[in-house]
PDB file of N, CA and C in Angstrom:
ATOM      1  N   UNK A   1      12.140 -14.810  -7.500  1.00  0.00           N
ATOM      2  CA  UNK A   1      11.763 -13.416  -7.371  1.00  0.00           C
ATOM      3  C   UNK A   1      10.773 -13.082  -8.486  1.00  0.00           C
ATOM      4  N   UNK A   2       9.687 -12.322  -7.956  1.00  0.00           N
ATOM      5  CA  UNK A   2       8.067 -11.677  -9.246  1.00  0.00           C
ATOM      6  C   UNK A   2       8.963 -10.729  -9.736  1.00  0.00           C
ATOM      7  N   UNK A   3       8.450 -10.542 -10.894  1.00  0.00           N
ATOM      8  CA  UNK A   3       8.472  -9.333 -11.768  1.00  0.00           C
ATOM      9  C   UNK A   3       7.859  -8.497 -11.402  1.00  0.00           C
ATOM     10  N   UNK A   4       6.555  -8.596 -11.084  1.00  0.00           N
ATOM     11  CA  UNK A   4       5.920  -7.635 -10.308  1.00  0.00           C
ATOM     12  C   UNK A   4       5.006  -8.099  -9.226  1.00  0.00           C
ATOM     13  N   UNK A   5       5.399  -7.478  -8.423  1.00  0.00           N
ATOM     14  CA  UNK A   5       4.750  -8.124  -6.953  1.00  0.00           C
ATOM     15  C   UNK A   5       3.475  -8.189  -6.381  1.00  0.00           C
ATOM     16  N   UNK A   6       3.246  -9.365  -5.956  1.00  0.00           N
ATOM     17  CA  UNK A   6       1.693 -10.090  -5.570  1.00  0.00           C
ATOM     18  C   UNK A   6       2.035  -9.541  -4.181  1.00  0.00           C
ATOM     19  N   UNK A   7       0.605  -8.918  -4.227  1.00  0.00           N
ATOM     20  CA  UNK A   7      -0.344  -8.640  -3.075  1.00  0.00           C
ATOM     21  C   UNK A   7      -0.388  -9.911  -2.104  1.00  0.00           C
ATOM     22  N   UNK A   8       0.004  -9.904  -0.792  1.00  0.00           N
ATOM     23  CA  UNK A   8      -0.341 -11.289   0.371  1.00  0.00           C
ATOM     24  C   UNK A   8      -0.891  -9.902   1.523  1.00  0.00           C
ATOM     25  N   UNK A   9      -2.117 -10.925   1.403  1.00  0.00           N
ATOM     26  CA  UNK A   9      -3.004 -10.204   2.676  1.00  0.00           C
ATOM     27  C   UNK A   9      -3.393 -11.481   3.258  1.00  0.00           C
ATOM     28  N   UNK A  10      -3.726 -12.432   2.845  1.00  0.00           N
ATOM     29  CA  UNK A  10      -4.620 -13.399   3.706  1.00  0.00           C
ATOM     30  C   UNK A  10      -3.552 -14.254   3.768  1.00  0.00           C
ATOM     31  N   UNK A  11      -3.406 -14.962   4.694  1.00  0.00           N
ATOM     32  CA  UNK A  11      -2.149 -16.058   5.258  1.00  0.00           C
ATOM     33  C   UNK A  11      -1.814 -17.004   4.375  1.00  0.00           C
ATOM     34  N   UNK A  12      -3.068 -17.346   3.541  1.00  0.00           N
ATOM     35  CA  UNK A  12      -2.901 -18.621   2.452  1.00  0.00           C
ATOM     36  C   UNK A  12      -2.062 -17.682   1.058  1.00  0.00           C
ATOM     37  N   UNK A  13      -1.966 -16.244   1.295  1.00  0.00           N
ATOM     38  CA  UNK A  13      -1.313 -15.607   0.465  1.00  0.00           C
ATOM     39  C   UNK A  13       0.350 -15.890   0.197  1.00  0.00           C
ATOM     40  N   UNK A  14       0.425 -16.297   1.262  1.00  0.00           N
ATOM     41  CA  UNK A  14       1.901 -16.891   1.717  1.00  0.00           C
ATOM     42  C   UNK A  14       2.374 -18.387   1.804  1.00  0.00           C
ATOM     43  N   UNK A  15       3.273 -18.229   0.372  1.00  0.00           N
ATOM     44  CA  UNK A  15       3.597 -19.146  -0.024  1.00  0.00           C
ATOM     45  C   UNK A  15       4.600 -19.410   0.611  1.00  0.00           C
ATOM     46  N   UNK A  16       5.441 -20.793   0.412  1.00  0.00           N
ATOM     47  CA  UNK A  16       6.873 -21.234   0.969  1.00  0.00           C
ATOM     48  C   UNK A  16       7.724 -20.495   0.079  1.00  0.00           C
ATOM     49  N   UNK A  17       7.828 -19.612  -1.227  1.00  0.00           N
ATOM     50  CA  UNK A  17       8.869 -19.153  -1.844  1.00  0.00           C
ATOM     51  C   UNK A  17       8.985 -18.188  -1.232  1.00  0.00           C
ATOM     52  N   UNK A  18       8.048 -17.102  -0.961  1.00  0.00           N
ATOM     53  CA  UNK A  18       7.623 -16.071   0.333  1.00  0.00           C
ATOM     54  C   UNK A  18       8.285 -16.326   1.520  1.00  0.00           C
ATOM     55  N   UNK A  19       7.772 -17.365   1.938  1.00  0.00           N
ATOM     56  CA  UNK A  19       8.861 -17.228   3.717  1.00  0.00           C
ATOM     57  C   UNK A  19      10.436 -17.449   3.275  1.00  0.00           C
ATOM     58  N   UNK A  20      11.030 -18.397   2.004  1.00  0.00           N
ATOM     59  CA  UNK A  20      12.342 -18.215   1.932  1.00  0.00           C
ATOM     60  C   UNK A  20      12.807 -16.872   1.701  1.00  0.00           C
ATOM     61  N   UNK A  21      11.877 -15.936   0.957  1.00  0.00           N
ATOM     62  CA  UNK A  21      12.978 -14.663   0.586  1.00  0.00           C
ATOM     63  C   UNK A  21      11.977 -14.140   2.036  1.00  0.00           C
ATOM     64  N   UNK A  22      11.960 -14.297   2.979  1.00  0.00           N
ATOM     65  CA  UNK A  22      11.844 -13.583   4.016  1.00  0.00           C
ATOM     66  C   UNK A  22      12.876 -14.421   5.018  1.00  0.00           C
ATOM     67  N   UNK A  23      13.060 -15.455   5.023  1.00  0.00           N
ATOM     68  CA  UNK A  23      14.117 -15.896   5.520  1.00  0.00           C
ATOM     69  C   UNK A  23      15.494 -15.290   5.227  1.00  0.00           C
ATOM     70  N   UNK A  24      15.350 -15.212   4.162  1.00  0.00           N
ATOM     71  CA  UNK A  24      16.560 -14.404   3.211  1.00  0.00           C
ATOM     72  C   UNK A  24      16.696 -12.877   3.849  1.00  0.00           C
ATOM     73  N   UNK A  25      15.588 -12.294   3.951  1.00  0.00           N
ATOM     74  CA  UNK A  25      15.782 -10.949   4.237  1.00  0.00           C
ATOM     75  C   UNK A  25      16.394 -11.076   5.560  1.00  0.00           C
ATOM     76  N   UNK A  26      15.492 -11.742   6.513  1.00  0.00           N
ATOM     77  CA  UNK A  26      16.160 -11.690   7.817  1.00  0.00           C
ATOM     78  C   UNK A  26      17.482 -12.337   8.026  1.00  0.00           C
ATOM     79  N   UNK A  27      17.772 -13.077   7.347  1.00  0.00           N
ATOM     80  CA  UNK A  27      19.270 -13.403   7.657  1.00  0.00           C
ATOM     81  C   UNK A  27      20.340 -12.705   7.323  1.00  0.00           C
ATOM     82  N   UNK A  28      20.260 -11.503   6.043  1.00  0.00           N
ATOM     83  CA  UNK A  28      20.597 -10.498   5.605  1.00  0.00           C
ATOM     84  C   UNK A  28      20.508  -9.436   6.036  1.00  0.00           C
ATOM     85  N   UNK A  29      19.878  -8.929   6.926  1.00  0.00           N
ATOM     86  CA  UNK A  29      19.545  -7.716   7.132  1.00  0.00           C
ATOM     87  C   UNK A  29      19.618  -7.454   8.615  1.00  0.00           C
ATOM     88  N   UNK A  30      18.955  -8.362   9.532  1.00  0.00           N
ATOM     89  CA  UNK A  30      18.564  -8.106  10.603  1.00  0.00           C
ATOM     90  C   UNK A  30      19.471  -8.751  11.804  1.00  0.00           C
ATOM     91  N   UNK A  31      19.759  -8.706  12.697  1.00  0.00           N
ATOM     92  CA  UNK A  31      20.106  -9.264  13.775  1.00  0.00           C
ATOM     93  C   UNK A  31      19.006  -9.995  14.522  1.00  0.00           C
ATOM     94  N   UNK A  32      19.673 -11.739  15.067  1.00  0.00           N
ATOM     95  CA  UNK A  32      18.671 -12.155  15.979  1.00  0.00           C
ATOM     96  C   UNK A  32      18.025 -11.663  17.033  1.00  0.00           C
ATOM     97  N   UNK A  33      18.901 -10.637  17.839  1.00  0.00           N
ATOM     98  CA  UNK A  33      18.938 -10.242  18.632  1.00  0.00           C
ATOM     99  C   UNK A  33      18.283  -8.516  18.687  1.00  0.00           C
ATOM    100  N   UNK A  34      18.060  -8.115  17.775  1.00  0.00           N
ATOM    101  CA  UNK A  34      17.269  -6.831  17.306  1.00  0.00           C
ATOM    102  C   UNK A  34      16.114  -7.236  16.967  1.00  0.00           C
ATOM    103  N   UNK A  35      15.004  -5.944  17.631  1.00  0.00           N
ATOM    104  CA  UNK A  35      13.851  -5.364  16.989  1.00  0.00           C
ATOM    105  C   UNK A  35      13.818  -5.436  15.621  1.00  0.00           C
ATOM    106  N   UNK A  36      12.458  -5.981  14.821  1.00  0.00           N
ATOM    107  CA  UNK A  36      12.624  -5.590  13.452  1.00  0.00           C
ATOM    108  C   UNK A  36      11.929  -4.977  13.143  1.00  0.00           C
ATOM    109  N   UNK A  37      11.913  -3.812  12.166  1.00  0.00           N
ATOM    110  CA  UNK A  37      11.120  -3.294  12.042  1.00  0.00           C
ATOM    111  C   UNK A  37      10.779  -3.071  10.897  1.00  0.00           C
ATOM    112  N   UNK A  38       9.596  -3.480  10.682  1.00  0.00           N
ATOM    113  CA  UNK A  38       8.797  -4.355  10.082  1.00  0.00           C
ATOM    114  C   UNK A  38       8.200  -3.616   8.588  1.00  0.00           C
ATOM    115  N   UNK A  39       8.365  -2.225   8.791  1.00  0.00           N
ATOM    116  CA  UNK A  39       7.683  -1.615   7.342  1.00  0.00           C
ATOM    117  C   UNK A  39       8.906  -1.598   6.854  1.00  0.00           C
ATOM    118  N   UNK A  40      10.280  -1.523   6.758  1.00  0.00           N
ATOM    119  CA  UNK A  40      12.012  -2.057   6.610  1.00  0.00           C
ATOM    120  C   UNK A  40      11.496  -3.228   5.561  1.00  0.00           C
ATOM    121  N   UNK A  41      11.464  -4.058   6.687  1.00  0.00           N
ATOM    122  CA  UNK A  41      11.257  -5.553   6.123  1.00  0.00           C
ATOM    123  C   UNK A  41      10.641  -5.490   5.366  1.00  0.00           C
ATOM    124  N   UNK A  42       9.267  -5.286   5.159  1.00  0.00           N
ATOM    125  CA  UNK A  42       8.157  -4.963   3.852  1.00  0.00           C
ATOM    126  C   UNK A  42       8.607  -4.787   2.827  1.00  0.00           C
ATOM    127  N   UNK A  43       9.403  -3.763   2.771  1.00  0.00           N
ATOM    128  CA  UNK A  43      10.203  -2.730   1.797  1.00  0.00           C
ATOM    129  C   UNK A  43      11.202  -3.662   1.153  1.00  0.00           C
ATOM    130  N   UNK A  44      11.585  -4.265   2.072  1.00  0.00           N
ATOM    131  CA  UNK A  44      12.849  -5.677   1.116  1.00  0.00           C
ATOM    132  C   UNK A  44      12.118  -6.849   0.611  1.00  0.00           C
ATOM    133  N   UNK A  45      11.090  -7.081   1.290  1.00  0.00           N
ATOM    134  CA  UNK A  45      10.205  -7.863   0.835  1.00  0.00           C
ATOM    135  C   UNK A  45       9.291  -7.527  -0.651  1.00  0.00           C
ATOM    136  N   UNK A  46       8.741  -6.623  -0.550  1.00  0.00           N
ATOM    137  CA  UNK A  46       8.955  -5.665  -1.859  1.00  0.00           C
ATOM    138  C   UNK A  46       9.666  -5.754  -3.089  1.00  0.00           C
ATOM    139  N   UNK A  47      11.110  -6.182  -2.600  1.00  0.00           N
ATOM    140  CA  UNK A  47      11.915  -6.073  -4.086  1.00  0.00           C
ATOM    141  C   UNK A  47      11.818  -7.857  -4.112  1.00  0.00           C
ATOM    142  N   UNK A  48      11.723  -8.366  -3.432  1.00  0.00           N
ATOM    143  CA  UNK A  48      11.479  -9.519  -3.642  1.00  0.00           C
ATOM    144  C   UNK A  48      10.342 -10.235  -4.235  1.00  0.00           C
ATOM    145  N   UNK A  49       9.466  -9.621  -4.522  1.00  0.00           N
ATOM    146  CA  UNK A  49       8.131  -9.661  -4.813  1.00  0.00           C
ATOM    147  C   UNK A  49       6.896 -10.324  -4.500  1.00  0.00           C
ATOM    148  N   UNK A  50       7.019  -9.467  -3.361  1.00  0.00           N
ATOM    149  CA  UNK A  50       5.943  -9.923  -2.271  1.00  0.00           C
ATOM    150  C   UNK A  50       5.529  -8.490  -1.586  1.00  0.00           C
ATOM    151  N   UNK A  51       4.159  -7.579  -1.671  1.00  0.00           N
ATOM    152  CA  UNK A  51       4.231  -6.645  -0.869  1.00  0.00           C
ATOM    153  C   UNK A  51       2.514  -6.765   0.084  1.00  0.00           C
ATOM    154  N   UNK A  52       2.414  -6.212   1.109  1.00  0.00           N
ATOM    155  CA  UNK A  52       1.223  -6.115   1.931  1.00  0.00           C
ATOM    156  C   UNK A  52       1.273  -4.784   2.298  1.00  0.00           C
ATOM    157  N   UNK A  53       0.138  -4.274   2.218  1.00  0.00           N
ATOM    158  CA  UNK A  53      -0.572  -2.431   2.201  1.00  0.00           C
ATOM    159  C   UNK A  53      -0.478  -2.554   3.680  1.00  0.00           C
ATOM    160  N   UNK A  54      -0.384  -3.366   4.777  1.00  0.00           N
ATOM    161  CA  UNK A  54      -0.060  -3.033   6.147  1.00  0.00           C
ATOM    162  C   UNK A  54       0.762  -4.017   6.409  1.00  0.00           C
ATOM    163  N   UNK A  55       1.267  -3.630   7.728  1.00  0.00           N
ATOM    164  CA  UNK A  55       2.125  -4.526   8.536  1.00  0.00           C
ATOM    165  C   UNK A  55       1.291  -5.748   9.937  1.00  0.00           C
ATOM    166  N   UNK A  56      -0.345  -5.463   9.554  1.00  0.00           N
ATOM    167  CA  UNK A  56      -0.826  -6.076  11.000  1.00  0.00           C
ATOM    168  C   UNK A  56      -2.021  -6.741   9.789  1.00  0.00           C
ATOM    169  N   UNK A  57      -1.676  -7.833   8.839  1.00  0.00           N
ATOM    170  CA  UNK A  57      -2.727  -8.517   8.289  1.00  0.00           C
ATOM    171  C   UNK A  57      -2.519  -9.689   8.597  1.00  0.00           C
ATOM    172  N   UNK A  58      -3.197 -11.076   8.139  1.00  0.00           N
ATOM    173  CA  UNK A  58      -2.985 -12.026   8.652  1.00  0.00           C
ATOM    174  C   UNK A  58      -1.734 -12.478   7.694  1.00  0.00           C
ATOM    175  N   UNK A  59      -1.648 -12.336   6.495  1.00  0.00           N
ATOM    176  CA  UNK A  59      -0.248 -12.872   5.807  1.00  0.00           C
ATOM    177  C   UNK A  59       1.165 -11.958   6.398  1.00  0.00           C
ATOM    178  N   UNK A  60       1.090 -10.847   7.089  1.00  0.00           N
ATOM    179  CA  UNK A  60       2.144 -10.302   7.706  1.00  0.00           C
ATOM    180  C   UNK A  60       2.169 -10.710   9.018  1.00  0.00           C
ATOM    181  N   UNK A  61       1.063 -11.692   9.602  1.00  0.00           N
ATOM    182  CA  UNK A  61       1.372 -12.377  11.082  1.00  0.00           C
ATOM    183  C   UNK A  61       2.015 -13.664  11.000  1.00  0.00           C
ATOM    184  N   UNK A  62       1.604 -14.141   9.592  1.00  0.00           N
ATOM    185  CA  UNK A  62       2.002 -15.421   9.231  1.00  0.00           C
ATOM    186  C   UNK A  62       3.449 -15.483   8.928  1.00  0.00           C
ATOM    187  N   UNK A  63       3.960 -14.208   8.258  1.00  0.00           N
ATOM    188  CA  UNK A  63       5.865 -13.951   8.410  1.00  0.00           C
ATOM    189  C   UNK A  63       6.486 -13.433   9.613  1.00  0.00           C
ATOM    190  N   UNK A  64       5.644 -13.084  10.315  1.00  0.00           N
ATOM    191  CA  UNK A  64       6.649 -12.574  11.934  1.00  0.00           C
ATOM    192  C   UNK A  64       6.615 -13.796  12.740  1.00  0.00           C
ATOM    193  N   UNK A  65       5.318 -14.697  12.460  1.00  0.00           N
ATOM    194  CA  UNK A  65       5.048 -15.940  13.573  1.00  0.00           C
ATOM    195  C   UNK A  65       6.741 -16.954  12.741  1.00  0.00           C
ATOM    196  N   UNK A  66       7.086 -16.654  11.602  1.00  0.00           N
ATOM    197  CA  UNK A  66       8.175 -17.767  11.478  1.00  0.00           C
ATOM    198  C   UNK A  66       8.980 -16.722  11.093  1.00  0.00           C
ATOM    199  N   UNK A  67       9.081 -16.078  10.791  1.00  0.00           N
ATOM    200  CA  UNK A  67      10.026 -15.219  11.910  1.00  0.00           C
ATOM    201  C   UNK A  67      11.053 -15.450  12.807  1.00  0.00           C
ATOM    202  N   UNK A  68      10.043 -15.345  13.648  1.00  0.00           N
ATOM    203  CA  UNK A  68      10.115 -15.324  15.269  1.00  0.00           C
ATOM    204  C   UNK A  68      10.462 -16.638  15.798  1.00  0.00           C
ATOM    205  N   UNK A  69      10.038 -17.619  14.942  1.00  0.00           N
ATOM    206  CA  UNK A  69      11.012 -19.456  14.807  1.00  0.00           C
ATOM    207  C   UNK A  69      12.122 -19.176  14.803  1.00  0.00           C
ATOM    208  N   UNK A  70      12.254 -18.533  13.780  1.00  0.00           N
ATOM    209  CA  UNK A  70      13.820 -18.615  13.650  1.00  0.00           C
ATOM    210  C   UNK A  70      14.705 -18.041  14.341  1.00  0.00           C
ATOM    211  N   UNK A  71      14.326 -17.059  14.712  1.00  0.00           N
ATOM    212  CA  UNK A  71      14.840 -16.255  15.766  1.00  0.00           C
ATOM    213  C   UNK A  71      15.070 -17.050  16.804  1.00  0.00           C
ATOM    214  N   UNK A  72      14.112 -17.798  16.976  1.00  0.00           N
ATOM    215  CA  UNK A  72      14.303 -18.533  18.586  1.00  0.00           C
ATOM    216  C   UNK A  72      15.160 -20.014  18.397  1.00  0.00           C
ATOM    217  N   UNK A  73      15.483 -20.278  17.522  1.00  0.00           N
ATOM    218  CA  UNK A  73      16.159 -21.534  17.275  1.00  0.00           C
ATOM    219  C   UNK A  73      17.395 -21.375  17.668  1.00  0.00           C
TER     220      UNK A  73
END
């Protein structure tokens, strides 16, 4: 977890420590089977230290596309 949280806008912004505490969030938070919704997620992602100024950039397509792996596994 950052001390203070890096900006991911571009996909290469997104590291593998990044998709674990987003793995983390979603396994915590969300149901497989539920909608997520996604400025939520941000927001936990956030304390994790990782934040993006929107929800439709390419480093926030790059966490719903695995995501959405996991979901489907």
């Amino acid at each position: 977890m950052n001390t203070q949280p890096i900006t991911i806008i571009s996909a290469s912004d997104v590291t593998p420590d990044c998709l674990q505490a987003a793995e983390e969030i979603f396994d915590g938070f969300f149901s497989p089977t539920e909608n997520i919704d996604w400025w939520s997620f941000l927001d936990r992602l956030e304390a994790w230290g990782w934040c993006s100024p929107t929800v439709d950039s390419p480093a926030i397509n790059k966490i719903k596309r695995h995501i959405n792996k996991i979901k489907h596994q």
